[in-house]
Each structure stands twice: as C-alpha cells, then as structure tokens.
Protein backbone atom coordinates (compact mmCIF):
# COMPACT_ATOMS: atom_id res chain seq x y z
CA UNK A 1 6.75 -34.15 3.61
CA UNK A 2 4.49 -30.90 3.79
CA UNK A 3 5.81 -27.90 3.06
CA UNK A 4 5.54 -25.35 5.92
CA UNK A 5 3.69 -21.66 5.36
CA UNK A 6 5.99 -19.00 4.81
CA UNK A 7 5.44 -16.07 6.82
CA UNK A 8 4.16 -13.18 5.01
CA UNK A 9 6.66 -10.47 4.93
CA UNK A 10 5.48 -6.98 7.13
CA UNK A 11 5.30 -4.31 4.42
CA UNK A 12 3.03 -6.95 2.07
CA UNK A 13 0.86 -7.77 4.99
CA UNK A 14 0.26 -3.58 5.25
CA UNK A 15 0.21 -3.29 0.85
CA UNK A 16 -2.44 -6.12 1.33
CA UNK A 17 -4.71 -4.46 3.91
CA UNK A 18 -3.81 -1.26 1.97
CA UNK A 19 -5.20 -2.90 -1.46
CA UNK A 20 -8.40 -4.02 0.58
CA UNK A 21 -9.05 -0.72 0.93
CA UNK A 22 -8.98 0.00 -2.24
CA UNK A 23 -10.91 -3.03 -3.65
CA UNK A 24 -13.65 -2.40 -1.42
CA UNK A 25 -14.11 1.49 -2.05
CA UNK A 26 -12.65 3.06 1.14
CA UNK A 27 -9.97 4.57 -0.85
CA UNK A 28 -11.47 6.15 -4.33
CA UNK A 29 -10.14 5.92 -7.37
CA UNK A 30 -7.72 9.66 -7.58
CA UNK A 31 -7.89 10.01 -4.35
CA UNK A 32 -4.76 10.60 -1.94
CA UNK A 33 -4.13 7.32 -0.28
CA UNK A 34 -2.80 8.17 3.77
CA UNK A 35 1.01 9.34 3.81
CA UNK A 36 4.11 7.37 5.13
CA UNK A 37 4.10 9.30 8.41
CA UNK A 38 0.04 7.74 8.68
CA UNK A 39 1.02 4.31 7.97
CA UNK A 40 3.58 4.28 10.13
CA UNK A 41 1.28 5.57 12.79
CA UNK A 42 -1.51 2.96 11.97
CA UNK A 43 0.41 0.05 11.71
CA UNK A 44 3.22 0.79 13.76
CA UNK A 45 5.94 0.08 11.38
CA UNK A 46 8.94 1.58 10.48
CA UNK A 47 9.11 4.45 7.78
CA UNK A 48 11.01 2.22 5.25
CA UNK A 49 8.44 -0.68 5.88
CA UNK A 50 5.46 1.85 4.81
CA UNK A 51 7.66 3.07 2.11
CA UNK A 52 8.23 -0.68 0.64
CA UNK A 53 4.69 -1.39 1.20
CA UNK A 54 3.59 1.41 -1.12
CA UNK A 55 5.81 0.48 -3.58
CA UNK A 56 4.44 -3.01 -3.19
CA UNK A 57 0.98 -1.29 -4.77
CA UNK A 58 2.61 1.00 -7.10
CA UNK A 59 4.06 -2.35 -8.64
CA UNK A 60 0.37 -3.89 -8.16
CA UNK A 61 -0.93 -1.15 -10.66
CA UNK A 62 -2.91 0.08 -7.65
CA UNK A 63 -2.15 3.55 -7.13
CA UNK A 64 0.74 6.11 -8.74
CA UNK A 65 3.25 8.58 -7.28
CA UNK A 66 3.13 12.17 -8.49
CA UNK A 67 5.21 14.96 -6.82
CA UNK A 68 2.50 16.00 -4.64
CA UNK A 69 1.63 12.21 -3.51
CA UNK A 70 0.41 8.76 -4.05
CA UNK A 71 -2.79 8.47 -5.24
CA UNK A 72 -5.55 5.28 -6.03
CA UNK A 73 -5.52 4.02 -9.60
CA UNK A 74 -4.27 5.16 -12.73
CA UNK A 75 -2.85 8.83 -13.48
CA UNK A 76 -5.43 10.39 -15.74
CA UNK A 77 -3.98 11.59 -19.70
C-alpha cells in the first residue's frame, strides 16, 4: 500500500517561502524581515497563520524577535 502525501500545513508553506528568502539573499542577515500585517497582505492569510509561520523560523534558527521586530539570523553579542 503507498502511503499518500500529506498536505503541507499553510503557515509552513509561507515559513518555507519565507526561509527561501533568506537562503537565497533577499532577506540579509540583521535585517527586518516584512511584519505580520505584510504577510498577511502577501499571502493572504490570516494574522495568526503569519504569526505561526514566523515562529516556524524563529524555531528554524532563522531569524530572532527583539522588541522592535523580527529580524534574519542570529542576534549579535
């Protein structure tokens, strides 16, 4: 019996264009990446859907949350 694709969950398939981004340069390393409201817009998801998907890269390693936003890589010492 083959086992049948599962369907990639919303928010991931956004974190995974999101990371893309990222891996290919159009998001630099300290560098804001867009806010909720702008992935929402762009992808036409729900707030909570862009919110999970940017936790999905803060998990990743990808990017970090500071009071005044989320930005690409690492937070610096």
């Amino acid at each position: 019996m083959a086992a049948r694709p599962v369907p990639v969950p919303v928010y991931r398939q956004v974190a995974n264009i999101l990371a893309g981004r990222i891996s290919n340069g159009d998001l630099a390393a300290h560098r804001p990446i867009p806010s909720e409201a702008a992935i929402v817009q762009e992808f036409g998801v729900a707030r909570g859907t862009a919110r999970r998907a940017v936790a999905e890269l803060r998990e990743r390693g990808l990017v970090y949350t500071v009071p005044r936003g989320t930005y690409v890589g690492q937070p610096e010492a």
